[in-house]
C-alpha atoms as a PDB file:
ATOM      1  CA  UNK A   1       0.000   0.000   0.000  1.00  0.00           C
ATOM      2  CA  UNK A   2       1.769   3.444  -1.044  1.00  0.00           C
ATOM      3  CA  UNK A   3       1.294   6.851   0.667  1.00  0.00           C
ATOM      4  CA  UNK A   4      -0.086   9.775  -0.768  1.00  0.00           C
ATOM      5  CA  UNK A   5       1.883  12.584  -1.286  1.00  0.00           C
ATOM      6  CA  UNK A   6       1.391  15.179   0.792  1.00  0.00           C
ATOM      7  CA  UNK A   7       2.976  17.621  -1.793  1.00  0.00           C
ATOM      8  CA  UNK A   8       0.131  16.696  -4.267  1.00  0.00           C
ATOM      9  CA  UNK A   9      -2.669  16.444  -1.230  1.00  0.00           C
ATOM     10  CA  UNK A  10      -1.871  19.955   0.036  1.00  0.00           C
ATOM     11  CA  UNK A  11      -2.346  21.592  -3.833  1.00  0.00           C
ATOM     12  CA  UNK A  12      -5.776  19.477  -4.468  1.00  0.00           C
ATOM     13  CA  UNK A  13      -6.656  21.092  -0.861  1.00  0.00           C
ATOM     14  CA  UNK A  14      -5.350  24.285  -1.989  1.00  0.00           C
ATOM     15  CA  UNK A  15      -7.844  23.616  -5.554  1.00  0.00           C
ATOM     16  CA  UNK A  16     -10.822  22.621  -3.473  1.00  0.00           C
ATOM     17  CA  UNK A  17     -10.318  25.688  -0.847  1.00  0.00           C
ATOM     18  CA  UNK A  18     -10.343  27.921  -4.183  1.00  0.00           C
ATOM     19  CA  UNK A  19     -13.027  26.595  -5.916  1.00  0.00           C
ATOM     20  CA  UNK A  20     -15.531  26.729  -2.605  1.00  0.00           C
ATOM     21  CA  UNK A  21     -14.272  30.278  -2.660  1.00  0.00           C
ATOM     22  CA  UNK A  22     -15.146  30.832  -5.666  1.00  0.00           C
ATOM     23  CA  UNK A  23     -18.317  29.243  -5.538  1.00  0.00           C
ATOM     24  CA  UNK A  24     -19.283  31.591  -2.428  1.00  0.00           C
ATOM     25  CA  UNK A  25     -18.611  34.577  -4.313  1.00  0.00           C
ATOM     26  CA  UNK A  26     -20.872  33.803  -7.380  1.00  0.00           C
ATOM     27  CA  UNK A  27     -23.825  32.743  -5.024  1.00  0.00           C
ATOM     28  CA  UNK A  28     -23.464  36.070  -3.027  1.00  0.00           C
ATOM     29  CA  UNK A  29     -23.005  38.029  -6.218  1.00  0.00           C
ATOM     30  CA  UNK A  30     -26.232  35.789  -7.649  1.00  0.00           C
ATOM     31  CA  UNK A  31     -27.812  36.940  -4.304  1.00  0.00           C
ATOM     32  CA  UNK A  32     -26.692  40.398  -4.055  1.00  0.00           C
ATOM     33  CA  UNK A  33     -28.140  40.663  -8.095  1.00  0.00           C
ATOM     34  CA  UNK A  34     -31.864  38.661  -6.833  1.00  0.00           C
ATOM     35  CA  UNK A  35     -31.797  41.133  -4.026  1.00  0.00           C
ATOM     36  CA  UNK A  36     -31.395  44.131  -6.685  1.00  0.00           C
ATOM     37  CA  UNK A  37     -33.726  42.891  -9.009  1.00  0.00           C
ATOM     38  CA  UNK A  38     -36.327  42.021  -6.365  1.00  0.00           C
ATOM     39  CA  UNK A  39     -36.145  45.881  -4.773  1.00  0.00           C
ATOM     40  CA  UNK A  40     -36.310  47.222  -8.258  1.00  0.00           C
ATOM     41  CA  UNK A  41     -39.586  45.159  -8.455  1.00  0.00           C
ATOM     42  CA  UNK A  42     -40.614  46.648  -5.458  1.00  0.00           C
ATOM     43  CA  UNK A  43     -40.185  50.201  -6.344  1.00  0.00           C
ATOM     44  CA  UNK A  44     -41.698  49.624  -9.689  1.00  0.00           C
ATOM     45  CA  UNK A  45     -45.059  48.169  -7.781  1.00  0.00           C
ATOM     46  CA  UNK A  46     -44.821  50.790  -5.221  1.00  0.00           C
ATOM     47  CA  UNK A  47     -48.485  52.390  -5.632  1.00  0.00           C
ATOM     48  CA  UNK A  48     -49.972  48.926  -5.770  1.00  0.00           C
ATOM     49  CA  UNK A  49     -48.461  47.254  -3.043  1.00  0.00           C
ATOM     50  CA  UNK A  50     -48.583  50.122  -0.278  1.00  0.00           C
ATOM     51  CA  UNK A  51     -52.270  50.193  -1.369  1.00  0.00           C
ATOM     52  CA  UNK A  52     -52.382  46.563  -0.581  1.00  0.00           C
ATOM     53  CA  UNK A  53     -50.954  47.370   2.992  1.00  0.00           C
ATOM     54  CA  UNK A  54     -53.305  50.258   3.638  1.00  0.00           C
ATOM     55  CA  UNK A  55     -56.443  48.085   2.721  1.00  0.00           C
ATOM     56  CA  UNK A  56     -54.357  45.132   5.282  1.00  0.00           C
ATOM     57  CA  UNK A  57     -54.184  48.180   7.767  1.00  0.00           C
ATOM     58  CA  UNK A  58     -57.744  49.285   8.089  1.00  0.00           C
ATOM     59  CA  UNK A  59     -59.435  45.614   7.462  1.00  0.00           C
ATOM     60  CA  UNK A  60     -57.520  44.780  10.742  1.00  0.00           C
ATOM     61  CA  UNK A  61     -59.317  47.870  12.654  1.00  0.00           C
ATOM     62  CA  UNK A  62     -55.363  49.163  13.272  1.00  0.00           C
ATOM     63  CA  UNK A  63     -54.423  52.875  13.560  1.00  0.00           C
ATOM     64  CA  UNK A  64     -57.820  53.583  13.975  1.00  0.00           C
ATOM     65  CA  UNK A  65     -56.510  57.013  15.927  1.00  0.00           C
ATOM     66  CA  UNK A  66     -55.426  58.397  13.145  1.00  0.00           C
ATOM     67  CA  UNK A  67     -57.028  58.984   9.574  1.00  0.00           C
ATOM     68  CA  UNK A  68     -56.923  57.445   6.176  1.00  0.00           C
ATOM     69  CA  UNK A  69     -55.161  60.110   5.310  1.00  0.00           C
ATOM     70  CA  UNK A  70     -52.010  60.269   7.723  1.00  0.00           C
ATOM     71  CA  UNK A  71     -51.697  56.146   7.402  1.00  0.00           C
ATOM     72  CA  UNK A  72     -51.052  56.399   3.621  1.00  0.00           C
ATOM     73  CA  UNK A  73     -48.394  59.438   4.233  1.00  0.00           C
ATOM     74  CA  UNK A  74     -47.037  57.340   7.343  1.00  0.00           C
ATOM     75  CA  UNK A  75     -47.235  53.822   5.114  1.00  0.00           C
ATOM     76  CA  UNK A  76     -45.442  55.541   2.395  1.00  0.00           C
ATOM     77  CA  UNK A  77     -42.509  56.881   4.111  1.00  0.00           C
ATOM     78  CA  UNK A  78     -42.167  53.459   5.889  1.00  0.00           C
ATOM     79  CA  UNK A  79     -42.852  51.391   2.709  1.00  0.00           C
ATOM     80  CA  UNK A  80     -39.781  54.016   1.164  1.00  0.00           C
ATOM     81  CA  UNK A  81     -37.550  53.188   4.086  1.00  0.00           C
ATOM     82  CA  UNK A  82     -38.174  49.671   4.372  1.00  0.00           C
ATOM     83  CA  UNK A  83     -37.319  48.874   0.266  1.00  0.00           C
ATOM     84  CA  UNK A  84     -34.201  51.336   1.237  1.00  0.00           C
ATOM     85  CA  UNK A  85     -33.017  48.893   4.334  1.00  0.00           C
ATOM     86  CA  UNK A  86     -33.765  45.804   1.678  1.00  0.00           C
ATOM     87  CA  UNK A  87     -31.421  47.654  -0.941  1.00  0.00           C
ATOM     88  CA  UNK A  88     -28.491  48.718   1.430  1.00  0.00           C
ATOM     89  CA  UNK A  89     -28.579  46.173   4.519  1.00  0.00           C
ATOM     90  CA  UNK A  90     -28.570  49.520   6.342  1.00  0.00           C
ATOM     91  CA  UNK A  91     -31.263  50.125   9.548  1.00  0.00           C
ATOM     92  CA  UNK A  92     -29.962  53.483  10.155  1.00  0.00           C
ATOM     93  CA  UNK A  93     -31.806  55.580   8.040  1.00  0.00           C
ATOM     94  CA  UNK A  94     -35.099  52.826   8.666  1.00  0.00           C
ATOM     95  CA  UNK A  95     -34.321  53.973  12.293  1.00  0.00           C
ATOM     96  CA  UNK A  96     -34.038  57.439  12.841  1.00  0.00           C
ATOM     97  CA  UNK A  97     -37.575  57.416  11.221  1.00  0.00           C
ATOM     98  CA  UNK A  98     -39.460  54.631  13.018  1.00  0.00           C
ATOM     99  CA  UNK A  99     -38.484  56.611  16.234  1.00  0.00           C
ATOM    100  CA  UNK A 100     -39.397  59.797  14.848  1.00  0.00           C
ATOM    101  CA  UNK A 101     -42.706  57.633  13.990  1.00  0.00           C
ATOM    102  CA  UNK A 102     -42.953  56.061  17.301  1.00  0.00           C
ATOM    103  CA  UNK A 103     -42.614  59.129  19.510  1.00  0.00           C
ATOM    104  CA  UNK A 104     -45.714  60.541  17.288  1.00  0.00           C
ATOM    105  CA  UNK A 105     -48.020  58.022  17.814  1.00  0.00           C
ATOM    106  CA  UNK A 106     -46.884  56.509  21.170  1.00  0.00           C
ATOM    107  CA  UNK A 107     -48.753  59.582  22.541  1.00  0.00           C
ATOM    108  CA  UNK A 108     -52.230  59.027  20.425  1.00  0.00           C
ATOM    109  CA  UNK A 109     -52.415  55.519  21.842  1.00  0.00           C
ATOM    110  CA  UNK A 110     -50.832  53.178  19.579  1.00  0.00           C
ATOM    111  CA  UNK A 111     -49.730  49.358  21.575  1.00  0.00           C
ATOM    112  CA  UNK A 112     -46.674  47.924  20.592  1.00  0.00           C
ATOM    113  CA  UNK A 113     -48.910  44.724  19.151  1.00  0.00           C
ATOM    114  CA  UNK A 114     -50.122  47.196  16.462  1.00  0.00           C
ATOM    115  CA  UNK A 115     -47.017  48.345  15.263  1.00  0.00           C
ATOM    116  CA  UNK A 116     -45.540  44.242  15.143  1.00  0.00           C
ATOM    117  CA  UNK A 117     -48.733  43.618  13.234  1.00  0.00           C
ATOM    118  CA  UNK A 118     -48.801  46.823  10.674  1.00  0.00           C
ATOM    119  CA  UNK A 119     -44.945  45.515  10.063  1.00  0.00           C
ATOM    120  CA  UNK A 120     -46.075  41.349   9.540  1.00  0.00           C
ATOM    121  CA  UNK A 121     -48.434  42.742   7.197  1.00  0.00           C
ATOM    122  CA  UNK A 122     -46.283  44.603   5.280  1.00  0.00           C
ATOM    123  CA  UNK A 123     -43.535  41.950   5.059  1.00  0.00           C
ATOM    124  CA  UNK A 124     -46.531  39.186   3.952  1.00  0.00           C
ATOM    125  CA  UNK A 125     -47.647  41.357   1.325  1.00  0.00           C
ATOM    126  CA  UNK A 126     -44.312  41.877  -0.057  1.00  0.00           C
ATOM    127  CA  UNK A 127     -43.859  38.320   0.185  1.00  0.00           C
ATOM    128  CA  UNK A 128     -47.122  37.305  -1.894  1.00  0.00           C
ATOM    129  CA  UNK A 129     -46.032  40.078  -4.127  1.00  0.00           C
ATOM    130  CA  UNK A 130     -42.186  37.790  -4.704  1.00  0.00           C
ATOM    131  CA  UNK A 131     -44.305  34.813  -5.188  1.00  0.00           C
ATOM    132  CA  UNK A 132     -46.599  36.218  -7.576  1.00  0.00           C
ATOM    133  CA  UNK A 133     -43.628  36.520  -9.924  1.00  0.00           C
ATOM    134  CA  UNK A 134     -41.344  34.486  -9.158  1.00  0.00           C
ATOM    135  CA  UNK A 135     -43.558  31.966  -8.299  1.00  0.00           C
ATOM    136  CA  UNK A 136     -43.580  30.024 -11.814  1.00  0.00           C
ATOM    137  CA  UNK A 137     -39.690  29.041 -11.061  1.00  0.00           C
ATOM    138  CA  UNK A 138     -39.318  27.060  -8.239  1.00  0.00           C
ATOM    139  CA  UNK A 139     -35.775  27.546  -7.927  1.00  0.00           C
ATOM    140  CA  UNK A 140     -35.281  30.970  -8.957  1.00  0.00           C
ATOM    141  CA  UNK A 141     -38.626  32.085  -6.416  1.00  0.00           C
ATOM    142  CA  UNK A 142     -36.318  29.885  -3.396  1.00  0.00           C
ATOM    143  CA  UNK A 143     -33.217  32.083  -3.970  1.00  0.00           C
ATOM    144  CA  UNK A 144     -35.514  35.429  -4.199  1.00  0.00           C
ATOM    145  CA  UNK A 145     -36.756  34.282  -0.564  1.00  0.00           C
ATOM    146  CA  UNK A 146     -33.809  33.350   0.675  1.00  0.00           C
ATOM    147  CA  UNK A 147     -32.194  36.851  -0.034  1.00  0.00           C
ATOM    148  CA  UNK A 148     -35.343  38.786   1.179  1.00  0.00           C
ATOM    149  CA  UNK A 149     -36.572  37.186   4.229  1.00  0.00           C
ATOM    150  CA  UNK A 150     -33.012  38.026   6.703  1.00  0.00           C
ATOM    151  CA  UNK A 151     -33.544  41.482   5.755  1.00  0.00           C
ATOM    152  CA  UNK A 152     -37.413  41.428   6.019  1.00  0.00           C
ATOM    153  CA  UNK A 153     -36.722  39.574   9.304  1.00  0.00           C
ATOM    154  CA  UNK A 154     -34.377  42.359  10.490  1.00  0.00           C
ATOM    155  CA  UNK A 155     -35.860  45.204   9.694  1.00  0.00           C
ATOM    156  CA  UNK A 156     -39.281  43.952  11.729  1.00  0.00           C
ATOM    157  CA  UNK A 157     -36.605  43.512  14.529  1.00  0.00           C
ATOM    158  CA  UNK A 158     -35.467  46.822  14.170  1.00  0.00           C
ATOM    159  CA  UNK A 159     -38.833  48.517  13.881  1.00  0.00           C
ATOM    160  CA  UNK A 160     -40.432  46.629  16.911  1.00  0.00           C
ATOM    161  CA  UNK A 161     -37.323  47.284  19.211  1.00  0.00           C
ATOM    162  CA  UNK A 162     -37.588  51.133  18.109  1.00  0.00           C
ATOM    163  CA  UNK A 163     -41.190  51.489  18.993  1.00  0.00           C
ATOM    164  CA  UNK A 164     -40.800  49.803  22.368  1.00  0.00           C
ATOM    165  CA  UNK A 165     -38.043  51.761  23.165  1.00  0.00           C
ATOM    166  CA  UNK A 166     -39.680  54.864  22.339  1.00  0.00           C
ATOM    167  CA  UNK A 167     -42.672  53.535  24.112  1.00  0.00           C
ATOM    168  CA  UNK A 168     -40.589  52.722  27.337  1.00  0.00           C
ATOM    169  CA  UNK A 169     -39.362  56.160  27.314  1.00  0.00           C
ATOM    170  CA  UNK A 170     -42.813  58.057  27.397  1.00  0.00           C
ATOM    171  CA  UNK A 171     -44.124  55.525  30.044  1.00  0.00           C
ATOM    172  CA  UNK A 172     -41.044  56.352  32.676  1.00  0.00           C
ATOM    173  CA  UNK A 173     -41.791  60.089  31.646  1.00  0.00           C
ATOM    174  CA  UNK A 174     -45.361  59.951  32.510  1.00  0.00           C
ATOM    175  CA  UNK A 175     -44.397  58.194  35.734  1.00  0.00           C
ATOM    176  CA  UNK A 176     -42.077  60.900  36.645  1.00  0.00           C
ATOM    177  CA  UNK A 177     -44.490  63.450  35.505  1.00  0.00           C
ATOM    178  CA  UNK A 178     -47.276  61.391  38.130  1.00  0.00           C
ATOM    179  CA  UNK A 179     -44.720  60.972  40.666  1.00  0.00           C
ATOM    180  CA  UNK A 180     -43.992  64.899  40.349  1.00  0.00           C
ATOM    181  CA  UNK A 181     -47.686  65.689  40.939  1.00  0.00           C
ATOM    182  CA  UNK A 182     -48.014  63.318  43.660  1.00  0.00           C
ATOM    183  CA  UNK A 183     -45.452  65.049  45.755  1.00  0.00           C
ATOM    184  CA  UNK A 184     -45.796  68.637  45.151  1.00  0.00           C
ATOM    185  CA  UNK A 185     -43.697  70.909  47.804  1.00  0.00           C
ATOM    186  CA  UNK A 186     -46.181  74.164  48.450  1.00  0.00           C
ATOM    187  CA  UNK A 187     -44.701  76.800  49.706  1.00  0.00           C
ATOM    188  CA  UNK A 188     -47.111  78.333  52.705  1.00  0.00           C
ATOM    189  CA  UNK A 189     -45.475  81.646  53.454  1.00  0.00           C
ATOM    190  CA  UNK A 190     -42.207  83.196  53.236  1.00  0.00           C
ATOM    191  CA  UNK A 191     -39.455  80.703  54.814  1.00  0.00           C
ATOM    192  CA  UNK A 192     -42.063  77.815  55.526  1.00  0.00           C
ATOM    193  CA  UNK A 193     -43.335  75.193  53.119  1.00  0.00           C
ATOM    194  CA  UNK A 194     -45.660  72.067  53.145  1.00  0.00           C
ATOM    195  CA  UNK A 195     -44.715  68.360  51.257  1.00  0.00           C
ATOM    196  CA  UNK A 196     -48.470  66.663  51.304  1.00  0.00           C
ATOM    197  CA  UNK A 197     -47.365  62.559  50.480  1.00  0.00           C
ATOM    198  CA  UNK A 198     -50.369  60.860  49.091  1.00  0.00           C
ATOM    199  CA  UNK A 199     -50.245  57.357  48.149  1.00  0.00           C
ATOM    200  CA  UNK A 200     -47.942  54.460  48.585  1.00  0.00           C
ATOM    201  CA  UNK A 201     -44.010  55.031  49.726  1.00  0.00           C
ATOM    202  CA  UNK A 202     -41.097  53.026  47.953  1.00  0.00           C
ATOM    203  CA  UNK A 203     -37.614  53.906  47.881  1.00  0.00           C
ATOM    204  CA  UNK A 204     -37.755  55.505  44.558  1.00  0.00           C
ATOM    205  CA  UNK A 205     -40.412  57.669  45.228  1.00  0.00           C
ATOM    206  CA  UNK A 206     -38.506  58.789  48.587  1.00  0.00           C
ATOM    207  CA  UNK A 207     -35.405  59.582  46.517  1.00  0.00           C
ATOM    208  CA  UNK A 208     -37.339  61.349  44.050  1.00  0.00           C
ATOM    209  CA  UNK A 209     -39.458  63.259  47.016  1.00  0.00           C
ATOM    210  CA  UNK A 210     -36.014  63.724  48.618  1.00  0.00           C
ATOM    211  CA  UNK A 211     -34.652  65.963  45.381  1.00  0.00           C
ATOM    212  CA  UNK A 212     -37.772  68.045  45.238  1.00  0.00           C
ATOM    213  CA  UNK A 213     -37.683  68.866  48.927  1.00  0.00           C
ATOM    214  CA  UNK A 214     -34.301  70.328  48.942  1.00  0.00           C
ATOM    215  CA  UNK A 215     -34.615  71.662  45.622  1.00  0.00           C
ATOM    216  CA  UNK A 216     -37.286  74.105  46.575  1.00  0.00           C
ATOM    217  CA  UNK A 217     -35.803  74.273  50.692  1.00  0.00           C
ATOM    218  CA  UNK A 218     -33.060  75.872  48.480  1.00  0.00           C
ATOM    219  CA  UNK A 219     -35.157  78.035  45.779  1.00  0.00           C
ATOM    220  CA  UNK A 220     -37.509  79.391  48.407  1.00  0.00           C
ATOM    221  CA  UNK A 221     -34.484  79.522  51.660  1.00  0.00           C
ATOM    222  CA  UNK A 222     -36.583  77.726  53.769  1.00  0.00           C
ATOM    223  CA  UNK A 223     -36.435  77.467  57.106  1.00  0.00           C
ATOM    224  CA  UNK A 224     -39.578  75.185  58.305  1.00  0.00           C
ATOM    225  CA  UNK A 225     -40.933  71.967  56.796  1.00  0.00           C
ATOM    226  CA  UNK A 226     -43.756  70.619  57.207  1.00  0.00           C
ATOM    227  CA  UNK A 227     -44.205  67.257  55.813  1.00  0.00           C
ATOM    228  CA  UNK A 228     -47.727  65.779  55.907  1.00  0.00           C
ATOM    229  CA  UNK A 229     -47.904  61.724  55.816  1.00  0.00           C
ATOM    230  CA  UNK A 230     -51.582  61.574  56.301  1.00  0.00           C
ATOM    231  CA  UNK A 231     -52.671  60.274  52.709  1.00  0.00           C
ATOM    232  CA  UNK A 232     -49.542  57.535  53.122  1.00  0.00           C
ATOM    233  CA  UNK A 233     -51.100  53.615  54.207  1.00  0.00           C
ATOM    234  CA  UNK A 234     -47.514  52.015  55.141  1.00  0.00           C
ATOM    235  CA  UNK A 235     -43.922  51.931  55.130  1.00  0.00           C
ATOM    236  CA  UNK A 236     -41.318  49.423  55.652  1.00  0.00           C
ATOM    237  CA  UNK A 237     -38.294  50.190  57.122  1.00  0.00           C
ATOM    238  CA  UNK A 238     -36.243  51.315  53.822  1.00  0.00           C
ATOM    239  CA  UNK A 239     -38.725  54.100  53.573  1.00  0.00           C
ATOM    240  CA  UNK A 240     -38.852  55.113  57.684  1.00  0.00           C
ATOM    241  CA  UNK A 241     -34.500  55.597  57.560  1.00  0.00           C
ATOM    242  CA  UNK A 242     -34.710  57.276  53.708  1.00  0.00           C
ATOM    243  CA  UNK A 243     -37.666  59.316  56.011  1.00  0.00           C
ATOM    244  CA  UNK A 244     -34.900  60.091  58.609  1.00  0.00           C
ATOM    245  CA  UNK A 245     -32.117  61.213  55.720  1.00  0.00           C
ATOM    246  CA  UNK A 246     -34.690  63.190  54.119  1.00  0.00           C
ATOM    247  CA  UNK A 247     -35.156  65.040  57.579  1.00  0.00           C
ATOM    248  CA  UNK A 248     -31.398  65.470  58.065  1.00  0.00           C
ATOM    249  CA  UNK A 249     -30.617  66.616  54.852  1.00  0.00           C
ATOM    250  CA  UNK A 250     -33.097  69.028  55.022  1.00  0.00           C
ATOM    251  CA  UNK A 251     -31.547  70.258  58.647  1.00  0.00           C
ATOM    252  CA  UNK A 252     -27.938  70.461  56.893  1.00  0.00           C
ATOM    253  CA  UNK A 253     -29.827  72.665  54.352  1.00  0.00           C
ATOM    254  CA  UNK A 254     -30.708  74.807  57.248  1.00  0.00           C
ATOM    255  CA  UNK A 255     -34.525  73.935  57.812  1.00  0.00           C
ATOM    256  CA  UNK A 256     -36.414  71.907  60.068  1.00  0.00           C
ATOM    257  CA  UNK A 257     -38.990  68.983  59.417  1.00  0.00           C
ATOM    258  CA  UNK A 258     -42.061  68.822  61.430  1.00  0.00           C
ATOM    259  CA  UNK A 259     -43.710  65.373  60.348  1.00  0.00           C
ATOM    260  CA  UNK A 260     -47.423  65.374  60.566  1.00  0.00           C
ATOM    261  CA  UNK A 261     -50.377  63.140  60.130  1.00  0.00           C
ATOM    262  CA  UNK A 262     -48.398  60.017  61.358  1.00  0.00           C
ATOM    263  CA  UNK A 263     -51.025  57.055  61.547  1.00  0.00           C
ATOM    264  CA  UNK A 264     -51.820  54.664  64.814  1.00  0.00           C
ATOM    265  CA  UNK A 265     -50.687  52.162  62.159  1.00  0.00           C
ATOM    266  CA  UNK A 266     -47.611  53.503  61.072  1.00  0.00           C
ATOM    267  CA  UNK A 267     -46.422  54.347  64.577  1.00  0.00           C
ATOM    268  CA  UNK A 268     -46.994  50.888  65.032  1.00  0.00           C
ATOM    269  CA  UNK A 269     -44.756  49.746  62.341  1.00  0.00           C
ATOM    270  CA  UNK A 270     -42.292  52.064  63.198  1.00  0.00           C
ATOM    271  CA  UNK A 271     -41.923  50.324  66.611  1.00  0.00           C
ATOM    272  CA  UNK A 272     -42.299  47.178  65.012  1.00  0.00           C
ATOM    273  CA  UNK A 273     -39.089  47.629  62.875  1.00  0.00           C
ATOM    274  CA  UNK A 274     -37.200  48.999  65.794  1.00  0.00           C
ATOM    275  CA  UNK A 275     -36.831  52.532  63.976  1.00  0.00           C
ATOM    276  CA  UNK A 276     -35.702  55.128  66.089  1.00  0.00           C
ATOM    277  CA  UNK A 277     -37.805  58.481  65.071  1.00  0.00           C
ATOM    278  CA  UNK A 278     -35.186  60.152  67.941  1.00  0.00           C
ATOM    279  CA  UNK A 279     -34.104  62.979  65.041  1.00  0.00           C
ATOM    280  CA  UNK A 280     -37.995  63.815  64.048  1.00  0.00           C
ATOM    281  CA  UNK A 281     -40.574  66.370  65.311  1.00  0.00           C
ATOM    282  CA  UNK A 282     -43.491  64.479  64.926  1.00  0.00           C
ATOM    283  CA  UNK A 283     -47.045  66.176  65.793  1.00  0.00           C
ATOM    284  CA  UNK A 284     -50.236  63.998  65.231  1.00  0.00           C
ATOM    285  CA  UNK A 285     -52.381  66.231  62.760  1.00  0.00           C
ATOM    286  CA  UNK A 286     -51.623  68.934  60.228  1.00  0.00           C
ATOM    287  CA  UNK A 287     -52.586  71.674  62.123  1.00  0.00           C
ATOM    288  CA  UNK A 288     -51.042  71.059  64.928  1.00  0.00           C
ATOM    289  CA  UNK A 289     -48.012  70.758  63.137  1.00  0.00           C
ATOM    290  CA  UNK A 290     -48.366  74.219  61.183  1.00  0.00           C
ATOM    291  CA  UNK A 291     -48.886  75.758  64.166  1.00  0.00           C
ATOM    292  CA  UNK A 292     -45.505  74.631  65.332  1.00  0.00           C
ATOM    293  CA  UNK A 293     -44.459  75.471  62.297  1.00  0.00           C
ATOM    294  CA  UNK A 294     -45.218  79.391  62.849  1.00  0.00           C
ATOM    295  CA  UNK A 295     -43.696  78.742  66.862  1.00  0.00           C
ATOM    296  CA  UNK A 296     -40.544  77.780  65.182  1.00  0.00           C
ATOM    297  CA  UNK A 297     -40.425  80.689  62.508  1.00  0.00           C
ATOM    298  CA  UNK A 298     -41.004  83.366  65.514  1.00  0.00           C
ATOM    299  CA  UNK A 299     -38.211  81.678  67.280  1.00  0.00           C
ATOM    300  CA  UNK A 300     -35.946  81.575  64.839  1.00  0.00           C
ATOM    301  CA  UNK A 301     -36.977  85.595  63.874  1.00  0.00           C
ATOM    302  CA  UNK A 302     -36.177  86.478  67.098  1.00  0.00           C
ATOM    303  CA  UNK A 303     -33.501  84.742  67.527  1.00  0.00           C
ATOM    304  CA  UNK A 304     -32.132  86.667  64.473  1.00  0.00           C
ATOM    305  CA  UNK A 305     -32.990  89.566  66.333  1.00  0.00           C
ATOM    306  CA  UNK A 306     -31.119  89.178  69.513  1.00  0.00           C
ATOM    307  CA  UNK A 307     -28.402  88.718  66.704  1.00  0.00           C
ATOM    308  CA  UNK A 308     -28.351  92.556  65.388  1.00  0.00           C
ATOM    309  CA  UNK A 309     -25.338  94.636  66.054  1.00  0.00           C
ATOM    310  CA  UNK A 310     -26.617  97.329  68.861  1.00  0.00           C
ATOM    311  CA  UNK A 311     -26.791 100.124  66.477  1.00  0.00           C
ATOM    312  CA  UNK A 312     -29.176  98.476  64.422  1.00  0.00           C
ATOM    313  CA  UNK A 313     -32.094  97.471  66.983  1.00  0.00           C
ATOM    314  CA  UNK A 314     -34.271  99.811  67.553  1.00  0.00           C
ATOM    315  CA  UNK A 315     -34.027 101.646  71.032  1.00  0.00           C
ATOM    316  CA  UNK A 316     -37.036 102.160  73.061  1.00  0.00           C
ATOM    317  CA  UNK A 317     -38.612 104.979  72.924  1.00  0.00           C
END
């Protein structure tokens, strides 16, 4: 039995490496040439297929917050970018408008299930469209789907991860904008302002309330705080010591925090968790607690007073 030669093995590896080469670059230049032929197609039956879409569109009962009207203008630009993305392999431009898109009709209502459906429909219709004429060679209709579907496939990919995106961000700016309301710091009179908590506690919304408090303690040089808890059903005990550091911050901005409205329940809690309160003024109602309020602002005015260099207090008369 005689060996090979490795000499002669190592060339007809050499051949075959070349030759599967070669073979790879005619079927991506026979793809890249389907995928040309197939958008030129698409552009050519533009009218007619976006049509097709539309009809798709309002059979399905989608979009029905906007009119005819503004979903052939929106289905045209999309239909534009979309054959675009199919031509280049690029998302970017296919991008920038989806979220320019999204961010407009986010706000009128639109669910992210009607946006993945408006884009399967478009992709299907295409799709009949390919196999309407392509459809009477089996092989050549094969190749045609083969180069269209990875980019149809990525570009609903793109569009559905644009809208939800988009529709993440409005959602966490609505919450802010709720958790803004929720907590509004009032101020009361010069030097003295009122934080009325309604609703449940978590640490988030104590951070948040936290930044508000000393934004406006700072804006309006505060010097009293009255924070009202009545409207608030619970807290654990993440929320009573973020309670505490909101106090003490406020202190190191140079105002004290009269806490107000604090429940049987709560109390209860409190003791329950073994939270010392030692640092808070707490008074039982809201009244009481403004009227401590205006104790504290006279003491601290007069206290001011007693502060005035001779020549400037007035002398009795």
């Amino acid at each position: 039995m005689t060996s090979a030669d490795p000499d002669v093995e190592e060339d007809e590896m050499k051949e075959d490496g070349t030759e599967a080469g070669e073979a790879r670059t005619r079927t991506s230049a026979k793809d890249e040439d389907l995928l040309k032929e197939l958008v030129g197609y698409l552009r050519q039956n533009r009218e007619t297929l976006r049509e097709e879409w539309v009809r798709h569109i309002t059979d399905a009962q989608l979009l029905e917050t906007m009119s005819r009207e503004e979903i052939i203008s929106e289905a045209s630009a999309v239909y534009d970018n979309y054959v675009d993305a199919l031509e280049t392999g690029s998302m970017a431009a296919l991008q920038a408008y989806t979220r320019d898109l999204s961010e407009r009709i986010v706000e009128r209502g639109v669910e992210t299930h009607e946006v993945l459906s408006i884009v399967l429909r478009l992709r299907d219709v295409l799709a009949r469209a390919l196999f309407a004429n392509y459809g009477q060679d089996a092989g050549v209709l094969n190749q045609v789907l083969n180069a269209y579907e990875p980019a149809a496939n990525s570009i609903m990919v793109t569009v559905g991860v644009s809208f939800v995106e988009q529709r993440e961000r409005v959602i966490r700016e609505q919450q802010e904008a709720i958790r803004t309301l929720s907590t509004p710091v009032m101020k009361l009179r010069e030097r003295l302002l009122l934080l009325p908590i309604i609703g449940a506690l978590d640490t988030q919304r104590m951070q948040q309330l936290t930044g508000q408090l000393l934004e406006a303690i700072q804006a309006h040089r505060a010097q009293v705080v009255v924070v009202d808890i009545t409207g608030v059903a619970g807290i654990d005990r993440k929320v009573a010591n973020h309670l505490l550091q909101t106090v003490e911050a406020a202190r190191l901005m140079g105002a004290e925090t009269i806490i107000t409205g604090l429940s049987s329940e709560i109390a209860q809690t409190i003791v329950n968790l073994d939270v010392s309160l030692f640092p808070m003024k707490t008074v039982g109602d809201l009244q009481g607690g403004l009227e401590d309020a205006e104790r504290l602002l006279g003491t601290r005015r007069g206290e001011s007073d007693t502060r005035l260099p001779g020549s400037l207090q007035s002398s009795p008369t």
